[in-house]
N, C-alpha and C. Protein backbone atom coordinates (compact mmCIF):
# COMPACT_ATOMS: atom_id res chain seq x y z
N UNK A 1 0.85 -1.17 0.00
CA UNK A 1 0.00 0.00 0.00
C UNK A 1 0.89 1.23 0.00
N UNK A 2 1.26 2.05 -1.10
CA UNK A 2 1.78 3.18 -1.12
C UNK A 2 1.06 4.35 -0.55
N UNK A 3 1.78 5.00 0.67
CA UNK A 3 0.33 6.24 0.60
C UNK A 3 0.96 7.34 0.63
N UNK A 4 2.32 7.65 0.51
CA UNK A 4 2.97 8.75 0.11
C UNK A 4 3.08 10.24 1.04
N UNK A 5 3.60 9.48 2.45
CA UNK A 5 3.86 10.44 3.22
C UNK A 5 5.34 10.82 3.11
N UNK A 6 5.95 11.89 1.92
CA UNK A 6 6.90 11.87 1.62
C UNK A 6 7.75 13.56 1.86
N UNK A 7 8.98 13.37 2.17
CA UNK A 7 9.32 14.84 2.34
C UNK A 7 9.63 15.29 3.94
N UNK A 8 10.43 16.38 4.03
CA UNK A 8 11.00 16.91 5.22
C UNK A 8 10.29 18.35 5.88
N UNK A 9 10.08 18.06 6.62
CA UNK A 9 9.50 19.43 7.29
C UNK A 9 10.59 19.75 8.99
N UNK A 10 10.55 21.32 8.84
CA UNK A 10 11.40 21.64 10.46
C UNK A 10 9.99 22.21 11.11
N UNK A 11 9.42 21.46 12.14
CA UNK A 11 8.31 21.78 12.35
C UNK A 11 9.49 22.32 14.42
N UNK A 12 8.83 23.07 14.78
CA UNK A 12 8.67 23.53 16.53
C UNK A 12 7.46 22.48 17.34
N UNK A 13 8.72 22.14 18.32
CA UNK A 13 7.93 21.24 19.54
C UNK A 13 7.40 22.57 20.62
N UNK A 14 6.20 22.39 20.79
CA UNK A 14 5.70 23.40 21.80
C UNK A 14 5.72 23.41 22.70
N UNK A 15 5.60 24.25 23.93
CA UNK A 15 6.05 23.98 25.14
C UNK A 15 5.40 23.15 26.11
N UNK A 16 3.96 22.59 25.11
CA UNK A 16 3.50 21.50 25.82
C UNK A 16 3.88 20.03 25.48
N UNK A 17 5.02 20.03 24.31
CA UNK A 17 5.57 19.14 23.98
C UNK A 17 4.65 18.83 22.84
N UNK A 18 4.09 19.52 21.82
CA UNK A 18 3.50 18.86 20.69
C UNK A 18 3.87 19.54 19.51
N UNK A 19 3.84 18.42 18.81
CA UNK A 19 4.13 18.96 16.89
C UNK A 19 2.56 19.23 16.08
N UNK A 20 2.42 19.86 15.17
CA UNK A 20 1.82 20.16 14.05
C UNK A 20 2.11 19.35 13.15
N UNK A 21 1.45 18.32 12.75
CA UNK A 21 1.40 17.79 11.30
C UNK A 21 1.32 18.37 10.15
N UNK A 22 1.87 18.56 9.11
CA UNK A 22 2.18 19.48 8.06
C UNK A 22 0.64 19.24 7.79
N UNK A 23 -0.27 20.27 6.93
CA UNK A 23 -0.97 20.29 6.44
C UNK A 23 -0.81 19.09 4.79
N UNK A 24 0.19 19.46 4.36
CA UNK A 24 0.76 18.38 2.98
C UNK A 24 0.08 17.38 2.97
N UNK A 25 0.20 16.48 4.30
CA UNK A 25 -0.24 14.91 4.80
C UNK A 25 -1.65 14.82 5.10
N UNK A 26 -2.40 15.85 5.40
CA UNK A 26 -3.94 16.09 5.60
C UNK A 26 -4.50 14.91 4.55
N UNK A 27 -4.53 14.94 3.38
CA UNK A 27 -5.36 14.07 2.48
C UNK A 27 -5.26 12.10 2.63
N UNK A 28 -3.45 11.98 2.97
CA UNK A 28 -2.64 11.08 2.75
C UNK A 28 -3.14 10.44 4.40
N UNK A 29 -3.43 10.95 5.79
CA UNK A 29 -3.60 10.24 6.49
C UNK A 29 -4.76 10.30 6.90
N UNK A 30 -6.06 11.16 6.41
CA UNK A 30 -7.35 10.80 6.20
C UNK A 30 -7.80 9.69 5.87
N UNK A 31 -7.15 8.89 5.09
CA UNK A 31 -7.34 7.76 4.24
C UNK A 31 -6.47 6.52 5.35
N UNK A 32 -5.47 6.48 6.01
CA UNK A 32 -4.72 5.75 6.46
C UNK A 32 -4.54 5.87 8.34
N UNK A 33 -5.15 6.73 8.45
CA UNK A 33 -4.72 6.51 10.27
C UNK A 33 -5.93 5.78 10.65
N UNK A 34 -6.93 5.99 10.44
CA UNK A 34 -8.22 5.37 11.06
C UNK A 34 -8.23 6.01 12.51
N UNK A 35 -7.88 7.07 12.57
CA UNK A 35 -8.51 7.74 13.72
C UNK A 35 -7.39 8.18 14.88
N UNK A 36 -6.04 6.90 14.85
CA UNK A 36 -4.77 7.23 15.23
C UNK A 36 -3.23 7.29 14.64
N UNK A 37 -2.64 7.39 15.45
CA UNK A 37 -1.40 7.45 15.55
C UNK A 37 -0.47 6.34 16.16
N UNK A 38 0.41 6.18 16.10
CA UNK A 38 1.20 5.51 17.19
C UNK A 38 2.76 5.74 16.72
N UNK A 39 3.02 6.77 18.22
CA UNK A 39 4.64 6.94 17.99
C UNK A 39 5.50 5.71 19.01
N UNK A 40 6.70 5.55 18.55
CA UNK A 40 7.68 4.59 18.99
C UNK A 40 8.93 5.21 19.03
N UNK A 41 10.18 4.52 19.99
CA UNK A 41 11.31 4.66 19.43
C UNK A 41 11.55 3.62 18.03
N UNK A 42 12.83 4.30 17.59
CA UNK A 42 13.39 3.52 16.73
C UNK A 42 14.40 2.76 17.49
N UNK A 43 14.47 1.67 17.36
CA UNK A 43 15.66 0.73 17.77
C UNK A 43 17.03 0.88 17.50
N UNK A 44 17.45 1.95 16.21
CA UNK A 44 18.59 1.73 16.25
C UNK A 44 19.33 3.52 16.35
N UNK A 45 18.22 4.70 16.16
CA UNK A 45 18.88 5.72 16.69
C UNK A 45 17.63 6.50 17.45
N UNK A 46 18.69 7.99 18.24
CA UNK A 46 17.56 8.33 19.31
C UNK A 46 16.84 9.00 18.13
N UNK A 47 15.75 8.45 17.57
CA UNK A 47 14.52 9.03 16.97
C UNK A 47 13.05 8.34 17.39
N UNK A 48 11.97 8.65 16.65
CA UNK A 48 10.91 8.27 17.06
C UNK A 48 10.25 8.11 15.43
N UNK A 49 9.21 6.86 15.75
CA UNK A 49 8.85 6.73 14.45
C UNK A 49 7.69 6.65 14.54
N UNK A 50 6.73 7.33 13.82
CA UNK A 50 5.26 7.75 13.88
C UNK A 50 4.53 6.83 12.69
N UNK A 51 3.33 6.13 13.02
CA UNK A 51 2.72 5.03 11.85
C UNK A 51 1.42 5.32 12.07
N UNK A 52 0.81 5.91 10.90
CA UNK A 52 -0.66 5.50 10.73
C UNK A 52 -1.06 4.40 11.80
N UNK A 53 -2.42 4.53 11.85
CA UNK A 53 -2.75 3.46 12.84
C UNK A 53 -3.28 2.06 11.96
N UNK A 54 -3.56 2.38 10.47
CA UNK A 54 -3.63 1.05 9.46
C UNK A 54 -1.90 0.28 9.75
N UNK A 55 -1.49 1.36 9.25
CA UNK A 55 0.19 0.21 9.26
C UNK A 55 0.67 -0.03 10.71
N UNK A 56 0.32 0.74 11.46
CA UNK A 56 0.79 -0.35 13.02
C UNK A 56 -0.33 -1.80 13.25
N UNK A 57 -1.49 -1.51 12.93
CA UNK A 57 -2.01 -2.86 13.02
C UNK A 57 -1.17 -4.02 12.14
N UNK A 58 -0.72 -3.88 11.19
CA UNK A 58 -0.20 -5.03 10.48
C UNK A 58 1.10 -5.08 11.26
N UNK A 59 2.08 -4.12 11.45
CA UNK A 59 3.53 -4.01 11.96
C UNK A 59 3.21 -4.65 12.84
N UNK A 60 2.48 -4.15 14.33
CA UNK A 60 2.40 -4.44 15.71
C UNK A 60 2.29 -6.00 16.10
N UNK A 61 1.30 -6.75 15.05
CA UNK A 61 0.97 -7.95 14.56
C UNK A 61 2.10 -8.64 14.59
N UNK A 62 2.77 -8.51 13.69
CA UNK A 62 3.58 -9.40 12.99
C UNK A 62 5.38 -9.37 14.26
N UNK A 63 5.05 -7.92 15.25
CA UNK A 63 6.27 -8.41 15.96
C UNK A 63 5.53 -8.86 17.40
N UNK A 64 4.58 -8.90 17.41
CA UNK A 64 3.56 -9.91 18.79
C UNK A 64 3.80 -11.19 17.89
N UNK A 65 3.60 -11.57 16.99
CA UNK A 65 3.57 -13.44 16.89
C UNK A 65 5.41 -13.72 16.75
N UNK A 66 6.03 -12.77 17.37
CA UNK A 66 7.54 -13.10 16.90
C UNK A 66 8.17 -13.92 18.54
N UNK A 67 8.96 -15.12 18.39
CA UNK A 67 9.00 -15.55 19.66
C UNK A 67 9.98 -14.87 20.40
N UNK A 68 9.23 -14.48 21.76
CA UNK A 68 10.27 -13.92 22.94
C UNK A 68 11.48 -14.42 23.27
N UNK A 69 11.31 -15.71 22.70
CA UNK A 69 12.50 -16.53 23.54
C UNK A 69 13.57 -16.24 22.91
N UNK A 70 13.76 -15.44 21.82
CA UNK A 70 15.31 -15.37 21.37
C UNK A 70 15.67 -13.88 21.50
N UNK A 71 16.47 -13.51 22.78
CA UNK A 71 17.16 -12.55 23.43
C UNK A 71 16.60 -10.65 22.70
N UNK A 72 17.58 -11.26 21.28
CA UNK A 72 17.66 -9.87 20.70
C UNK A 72 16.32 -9.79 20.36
N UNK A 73 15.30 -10.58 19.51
CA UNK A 73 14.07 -10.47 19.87
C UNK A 73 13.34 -9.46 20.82
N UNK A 74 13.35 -10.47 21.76
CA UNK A 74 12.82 -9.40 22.88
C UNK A 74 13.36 -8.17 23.04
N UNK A 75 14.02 -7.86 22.75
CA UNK A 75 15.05 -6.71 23.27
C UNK A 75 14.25 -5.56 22.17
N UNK A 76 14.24 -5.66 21.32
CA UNK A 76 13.54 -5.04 19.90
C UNK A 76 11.79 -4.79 20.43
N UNK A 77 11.10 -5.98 20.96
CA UNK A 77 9.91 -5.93 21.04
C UNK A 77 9.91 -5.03 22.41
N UNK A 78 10.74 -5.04 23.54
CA UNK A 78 10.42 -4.12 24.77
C UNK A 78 10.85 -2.89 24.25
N UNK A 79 11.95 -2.72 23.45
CA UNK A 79 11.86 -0.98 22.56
C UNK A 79 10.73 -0.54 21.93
N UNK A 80 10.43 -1.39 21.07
CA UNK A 80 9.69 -0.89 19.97
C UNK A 80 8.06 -1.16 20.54
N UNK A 81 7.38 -2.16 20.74
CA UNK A 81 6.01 -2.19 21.48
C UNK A 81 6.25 -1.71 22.86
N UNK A 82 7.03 -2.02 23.59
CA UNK A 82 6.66 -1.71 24.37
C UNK A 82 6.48 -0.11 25.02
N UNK A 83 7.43 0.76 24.27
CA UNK A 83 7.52 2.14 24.29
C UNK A 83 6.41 2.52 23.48
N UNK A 84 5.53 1.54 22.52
CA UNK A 84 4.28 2.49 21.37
C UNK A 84 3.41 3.71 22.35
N UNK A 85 3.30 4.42 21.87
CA UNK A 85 1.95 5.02 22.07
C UNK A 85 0.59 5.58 21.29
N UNK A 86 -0.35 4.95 21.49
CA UNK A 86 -1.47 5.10 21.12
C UNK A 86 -2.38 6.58 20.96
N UNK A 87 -2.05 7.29 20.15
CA UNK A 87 -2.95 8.67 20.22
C UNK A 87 -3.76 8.61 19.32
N UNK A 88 -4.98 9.51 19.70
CA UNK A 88 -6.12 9.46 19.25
C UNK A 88 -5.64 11.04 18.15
N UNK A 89 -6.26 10.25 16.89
CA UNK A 89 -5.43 11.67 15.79
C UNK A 89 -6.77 11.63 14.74
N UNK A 90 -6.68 13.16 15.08
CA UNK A 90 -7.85 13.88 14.17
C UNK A 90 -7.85 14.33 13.12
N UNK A 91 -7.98 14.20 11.93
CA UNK A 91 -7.08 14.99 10.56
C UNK A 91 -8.27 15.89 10.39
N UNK A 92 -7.76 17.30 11.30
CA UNK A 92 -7.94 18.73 11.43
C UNK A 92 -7.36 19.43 10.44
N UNK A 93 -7.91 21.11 10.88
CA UNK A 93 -6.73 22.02 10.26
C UNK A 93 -5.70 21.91 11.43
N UNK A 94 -5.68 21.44 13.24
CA UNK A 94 -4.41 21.31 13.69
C UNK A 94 -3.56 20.75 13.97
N UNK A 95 -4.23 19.07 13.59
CA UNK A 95 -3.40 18.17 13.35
C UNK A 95 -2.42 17.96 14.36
N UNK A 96 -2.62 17.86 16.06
CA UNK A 96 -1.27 17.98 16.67
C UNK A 96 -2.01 16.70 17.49
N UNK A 97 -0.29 16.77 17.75
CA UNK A 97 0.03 15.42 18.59
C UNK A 97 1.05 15.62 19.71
N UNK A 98 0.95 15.09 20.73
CA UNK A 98 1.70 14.92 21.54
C UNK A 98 2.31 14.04 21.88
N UNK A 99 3.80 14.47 21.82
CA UNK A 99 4.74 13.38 22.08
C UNK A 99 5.16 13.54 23.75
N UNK A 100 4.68 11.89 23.68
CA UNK A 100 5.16 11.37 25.58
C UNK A 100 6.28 12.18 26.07
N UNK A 101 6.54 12.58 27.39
CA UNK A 101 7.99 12.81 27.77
C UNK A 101 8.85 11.97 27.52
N UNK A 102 8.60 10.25 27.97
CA UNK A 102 9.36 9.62 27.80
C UNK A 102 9.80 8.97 26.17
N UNK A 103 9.39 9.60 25.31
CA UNK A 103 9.91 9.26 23.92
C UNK A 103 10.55 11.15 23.78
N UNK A 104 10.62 11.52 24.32
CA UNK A 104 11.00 12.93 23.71
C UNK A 104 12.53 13.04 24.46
N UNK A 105 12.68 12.42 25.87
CA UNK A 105 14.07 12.27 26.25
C UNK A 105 14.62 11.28 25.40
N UNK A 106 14.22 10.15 24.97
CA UNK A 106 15.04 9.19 24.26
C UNK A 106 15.58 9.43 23.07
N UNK A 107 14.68 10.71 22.36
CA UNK A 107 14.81 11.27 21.18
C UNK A 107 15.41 12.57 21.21
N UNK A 108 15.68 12.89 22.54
CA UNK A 108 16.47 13.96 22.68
C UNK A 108 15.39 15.39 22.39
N UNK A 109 14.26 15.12 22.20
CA UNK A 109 13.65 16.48 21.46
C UNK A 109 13.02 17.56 23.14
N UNK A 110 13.37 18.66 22.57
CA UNK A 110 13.44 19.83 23.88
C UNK A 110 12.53 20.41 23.64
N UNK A 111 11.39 21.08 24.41
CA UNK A 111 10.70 21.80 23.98
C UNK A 111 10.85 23.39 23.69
N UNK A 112 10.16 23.50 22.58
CA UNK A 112 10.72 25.07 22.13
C UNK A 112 11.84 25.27 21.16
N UNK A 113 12.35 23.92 20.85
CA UNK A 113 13.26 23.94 19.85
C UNK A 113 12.50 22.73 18.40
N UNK A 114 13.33 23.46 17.73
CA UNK A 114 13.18 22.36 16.26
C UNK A 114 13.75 21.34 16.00
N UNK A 115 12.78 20.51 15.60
CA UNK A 115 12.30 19.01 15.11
C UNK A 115 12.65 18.67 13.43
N UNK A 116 12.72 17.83 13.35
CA UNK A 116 12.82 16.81 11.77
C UNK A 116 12.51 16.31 12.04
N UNK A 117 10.99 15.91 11.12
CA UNK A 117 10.13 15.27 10.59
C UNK A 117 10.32 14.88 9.26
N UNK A 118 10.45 13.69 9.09
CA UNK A 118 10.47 13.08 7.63
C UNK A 118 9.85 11.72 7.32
N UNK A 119 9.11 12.49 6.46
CA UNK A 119 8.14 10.78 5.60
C UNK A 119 8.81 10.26 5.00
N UNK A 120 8.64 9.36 5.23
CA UNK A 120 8.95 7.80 5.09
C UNK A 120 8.51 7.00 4.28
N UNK A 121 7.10 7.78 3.82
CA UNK A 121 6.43 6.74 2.28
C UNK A 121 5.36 6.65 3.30
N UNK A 122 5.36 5.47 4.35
CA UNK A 122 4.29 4.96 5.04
C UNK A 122 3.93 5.30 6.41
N UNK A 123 5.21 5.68 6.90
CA UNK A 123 5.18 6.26 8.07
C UNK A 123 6.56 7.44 8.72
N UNK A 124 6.75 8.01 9.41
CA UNK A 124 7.29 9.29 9.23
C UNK A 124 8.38 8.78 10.51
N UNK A 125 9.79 9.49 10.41
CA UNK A 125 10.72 9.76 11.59
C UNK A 125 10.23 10.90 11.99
N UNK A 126 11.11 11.24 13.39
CA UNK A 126 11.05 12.52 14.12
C UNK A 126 11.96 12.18 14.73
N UNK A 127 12.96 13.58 14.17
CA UNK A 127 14.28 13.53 14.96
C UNK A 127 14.44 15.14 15.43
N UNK A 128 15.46 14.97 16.49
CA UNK A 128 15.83 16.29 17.21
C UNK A 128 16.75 16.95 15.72
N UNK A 129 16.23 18.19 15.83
CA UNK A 129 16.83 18.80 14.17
C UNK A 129 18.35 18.83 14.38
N UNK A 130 19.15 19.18 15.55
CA UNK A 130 20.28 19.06 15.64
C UNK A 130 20.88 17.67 15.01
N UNK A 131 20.42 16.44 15.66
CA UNK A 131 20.78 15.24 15.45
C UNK A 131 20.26 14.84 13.79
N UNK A 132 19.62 15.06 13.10
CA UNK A 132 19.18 15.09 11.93
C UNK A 132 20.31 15.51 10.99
N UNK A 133 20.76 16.74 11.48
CA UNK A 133 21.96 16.99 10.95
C UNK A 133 23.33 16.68 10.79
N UNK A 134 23.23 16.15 11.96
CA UNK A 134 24.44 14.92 12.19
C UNK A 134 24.57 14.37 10.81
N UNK A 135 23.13 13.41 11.53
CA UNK A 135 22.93 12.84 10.35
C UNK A 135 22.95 12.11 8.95
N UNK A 136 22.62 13.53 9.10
CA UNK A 136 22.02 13.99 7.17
C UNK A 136 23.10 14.50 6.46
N UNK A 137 24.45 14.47 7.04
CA UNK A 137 26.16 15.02 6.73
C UNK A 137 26.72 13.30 6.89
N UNK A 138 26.12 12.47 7.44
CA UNK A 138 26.83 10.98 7.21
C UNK A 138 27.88 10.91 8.58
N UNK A 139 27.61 11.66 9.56
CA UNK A 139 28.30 11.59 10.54
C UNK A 139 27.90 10.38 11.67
N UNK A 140 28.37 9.80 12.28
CA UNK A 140 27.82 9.03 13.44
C UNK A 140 27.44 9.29 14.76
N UNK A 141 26.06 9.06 15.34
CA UNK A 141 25.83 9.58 17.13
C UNK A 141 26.33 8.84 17.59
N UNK A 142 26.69 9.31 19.11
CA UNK A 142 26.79 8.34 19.82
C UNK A 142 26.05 7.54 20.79
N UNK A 143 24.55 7.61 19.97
CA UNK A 143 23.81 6.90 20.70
C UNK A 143 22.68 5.91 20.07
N UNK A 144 23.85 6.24 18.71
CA UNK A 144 22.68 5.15 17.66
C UNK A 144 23.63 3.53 18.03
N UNK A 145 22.66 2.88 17.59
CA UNK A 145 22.81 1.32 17.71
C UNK A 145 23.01 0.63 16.34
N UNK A 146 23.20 1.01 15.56
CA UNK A 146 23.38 0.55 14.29
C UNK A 146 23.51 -0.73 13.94
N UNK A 147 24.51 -1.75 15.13
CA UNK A 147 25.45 -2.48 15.08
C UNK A 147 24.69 -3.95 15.78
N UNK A 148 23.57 -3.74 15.71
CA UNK A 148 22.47 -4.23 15.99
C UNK A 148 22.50 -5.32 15.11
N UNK A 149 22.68 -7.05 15.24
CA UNK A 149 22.64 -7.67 14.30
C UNK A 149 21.47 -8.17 14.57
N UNK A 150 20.35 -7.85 13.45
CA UNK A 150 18.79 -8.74 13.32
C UNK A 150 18.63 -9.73 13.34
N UNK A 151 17.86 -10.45 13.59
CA UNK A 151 17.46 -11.55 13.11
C UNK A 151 16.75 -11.58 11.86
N UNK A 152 16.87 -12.90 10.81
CA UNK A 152 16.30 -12.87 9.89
C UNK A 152 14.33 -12.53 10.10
N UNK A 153 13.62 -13.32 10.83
CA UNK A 153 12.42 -12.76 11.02
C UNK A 153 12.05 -10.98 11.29
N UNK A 154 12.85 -10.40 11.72
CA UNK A 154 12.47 -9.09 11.93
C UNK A 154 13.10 -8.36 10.70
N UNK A 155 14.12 -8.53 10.10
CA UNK A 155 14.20 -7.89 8.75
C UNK A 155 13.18 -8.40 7.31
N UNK A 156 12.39 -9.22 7.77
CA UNK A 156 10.91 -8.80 6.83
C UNK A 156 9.61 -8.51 7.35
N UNK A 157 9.80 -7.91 8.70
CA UNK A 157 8.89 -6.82 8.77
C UNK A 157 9.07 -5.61 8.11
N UNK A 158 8.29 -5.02 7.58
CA UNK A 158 8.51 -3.74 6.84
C UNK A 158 8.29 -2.28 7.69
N UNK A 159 9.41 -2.36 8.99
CA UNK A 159 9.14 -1.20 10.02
C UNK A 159 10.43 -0.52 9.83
C-alpha cells in the first residue's frame, strides 16, 4: 500500500511538547490513520517513528507473533512495542500530537526547539533537528545502535 507520506518538514515542539502535522499529509492520512497514531522509538537511533494506525495494526501484529525466547528479539519488542503510544489523531486544520515525555528524552527532542520530521512513504521519523543533521552530513551519534545484528524474522517486517 503506497500512501505517500513523503518529504522533510522543520516543524517547533511546543512547550506542551506537541508537533503540528504538516498540512501536505492532511489528504494522505485521512485515508490511512483510522482515527490514530502511534509513535515509537526507533531501535537503532535516538529518533521516534510515527505510523498511521492502518500500518501499526499489520507491523504491531507481525512483531507480537515473533518468539520472545530469542534474546535480541525481545530486546527489539520491549523498545519498539513496548515504548508504542497510542494517540487518538484527528485529521484537522491542527493536526497535533503529543509526544510522551518519555519518547522525547530518548529522542532527545526539547521543547521550544526544532524538530525533523520526515516521511517515510508509510510512516514518518522525528528527529531532534540538531541530530538530523548529524545525520544527514553521514556523521555518526553516539547513541545510535546501528550495530544491531537482526534476526532474519524481523528484517521482513517492513518497520
Amino acid at each position: 500500500m503506497a500512501i505517500g507520506l513523503y518529504g522533510y518538514s522543520s516543524l517547533a515542539l511546543d512547550s506542551k511538547g506537541r508537533i503540528a502535522m504538516p498540512a501536505k499529509y492532511k489528504e494522505a492520512l485521512k485515508e490511512v490513520s483510522e482515527g490514530s497514531l502511534v509513535i515509537t522509538r526507533d531501535p537503532q537511533y535516538p529518533s521516534l517513528r510515527i505510523y498511521p494506525g492502518s500500518l501499526w495494526k499489520t507491523i504491531s501484529k507481525a512483531f507480537e507473533n515473533l518468539s520472545g525466547l530469542d534474546s535480541k528479539i525481545r530486546s527489539i519488542q520491549w523498545n519498539f512495542l513496548g515504548y508504542a503510544n497510542l494517540i487518538d489523531f484527528e485529521v484537522n486544520d491542527r493536526m497535533q500530537i503529543l509526544i510522551p515525555q518519555s519518547l522525547r528524552d530518548y529522542a532527545q527532542l526539547k521543547v521550544k526547539e526544532k524538530v525533523s520530521l520526515i516521511g517515510m512513504g508509510q510512516k514518518f521519523e522525528l528527529w531532534s533537528e540538531k541530530n538530523w543533521k548529524i545525520k544527514e552530513s553521514g556523521k555518526k551519534l553516539s547513541s545510535e545502535r546501528i550495530e544491531i545484528n537482526l534476526p532474519e524474522e524481523i528484517k521482513e517486517i517492513p518497520f
